[in-house]
Every structure is written in structure tokens, then in C-alpha cells.
Protein backbone atom coordinates (compact mmCIF):
# COMPACT_ATOMS: atom_id res chain seq x y z
CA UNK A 1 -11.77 5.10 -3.51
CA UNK A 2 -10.32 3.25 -0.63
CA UNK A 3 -13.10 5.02 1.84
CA UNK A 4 -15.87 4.15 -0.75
CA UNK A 5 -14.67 0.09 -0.80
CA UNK A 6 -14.39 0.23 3.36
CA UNK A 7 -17.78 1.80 3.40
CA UNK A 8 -19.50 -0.88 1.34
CA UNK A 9 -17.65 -3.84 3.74
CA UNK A 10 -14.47 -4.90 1.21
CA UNK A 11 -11.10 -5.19 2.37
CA UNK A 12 -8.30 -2.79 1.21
CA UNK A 13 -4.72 -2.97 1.72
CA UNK A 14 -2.00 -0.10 1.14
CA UNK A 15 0.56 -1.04 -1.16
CA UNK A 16 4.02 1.55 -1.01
CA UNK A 17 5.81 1.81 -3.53
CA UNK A 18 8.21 4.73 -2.51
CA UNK A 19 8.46 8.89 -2.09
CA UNK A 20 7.92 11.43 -3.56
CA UNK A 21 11.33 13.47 -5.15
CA UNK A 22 9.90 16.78 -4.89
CA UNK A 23 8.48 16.78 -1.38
CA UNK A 24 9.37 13.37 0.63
CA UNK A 25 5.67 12.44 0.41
CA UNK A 26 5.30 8.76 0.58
CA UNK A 27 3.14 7.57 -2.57
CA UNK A 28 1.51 4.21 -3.08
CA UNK A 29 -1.52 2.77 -4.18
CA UNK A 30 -4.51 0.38 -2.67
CA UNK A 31 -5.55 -2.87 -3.43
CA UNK A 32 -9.63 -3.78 -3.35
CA UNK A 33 -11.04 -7.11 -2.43
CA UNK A 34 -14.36 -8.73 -2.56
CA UNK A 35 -16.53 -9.86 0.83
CA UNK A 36 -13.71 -12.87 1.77
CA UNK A 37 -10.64 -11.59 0.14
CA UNK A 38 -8.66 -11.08 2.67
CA UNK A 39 -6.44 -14.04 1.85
CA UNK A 40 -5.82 -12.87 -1.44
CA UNK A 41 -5.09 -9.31 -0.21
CA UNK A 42 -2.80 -10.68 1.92
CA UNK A 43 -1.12 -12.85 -1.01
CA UNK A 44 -0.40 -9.90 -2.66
CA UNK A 45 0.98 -7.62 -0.22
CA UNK A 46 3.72 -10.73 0.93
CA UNK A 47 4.19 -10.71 -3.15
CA UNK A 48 4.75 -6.56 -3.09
CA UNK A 49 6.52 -6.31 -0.49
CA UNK A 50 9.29 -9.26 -1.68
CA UNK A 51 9.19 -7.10 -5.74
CA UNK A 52 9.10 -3.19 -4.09
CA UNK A 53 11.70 -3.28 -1.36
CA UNK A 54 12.05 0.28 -2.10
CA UNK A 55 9.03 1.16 -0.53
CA UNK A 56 10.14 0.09 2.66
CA UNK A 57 12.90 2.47 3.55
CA UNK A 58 12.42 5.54 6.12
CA UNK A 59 11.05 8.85 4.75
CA UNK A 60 13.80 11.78 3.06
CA UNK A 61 12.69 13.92 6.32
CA UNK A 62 14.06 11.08 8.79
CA UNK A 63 17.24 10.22 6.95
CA UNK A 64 18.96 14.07 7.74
């Protein structure tokens, strides 16, 4: 979906929200915006990233 959205001219953003147990895949989802939502994407990833700190730690595979 996010390829379809930066095809037509919208903004996306990638939103983590952690990995995978079984594999150490990292797993997220994407926010859309609208021609001139950039701001608001923005918004929302300083909002995600302050409620998932989760998402922000180095992948299983790094960590041994």
C-alpha cells in the first residue's frame, strides 16, 4: 500500500513498533497522508516514537 500512496504523490512514514519472536524480523506499520501532510505525519511519528519506545531497540540478530 505504501508504494501505491508514493506513486500517487502522498507522503508515508514507517511507524516500528518492534520484532518479530519467531524470526527477529522487524514489524511495523505505515502511516498515509494527503498532498500537504507532511506536518501531520511528522506529528505523529514524534507522538509514536515518545508511546512505542520498544520499537527502537537493535534487532535479536545484533544483540548476540
Amino acid at each position: 500500500m505504501a508504494s501505491v500512496a508514493s506513486a500517487a504523490g502522498y507522503a508515508v512514514a514507517s511507524l516500528p513498533l518492534g520484532y518479530a519472536d519467531f524470526n527477529g524480523r522487524a514489524w511495523g506499520v505505515n502511516a498515509v497522508a494527503g498532498p500537504g501532510g507532511e506536518e501531520k505525519l511528522l506529528e505523529l511519528m514524534s507522538a509514536w516514537e515518545v508511546t512505542f519506545t520498544e520499537g527502537r531497540k537493535a534487532p535479536p540478530q545484533l544483540a548476540t
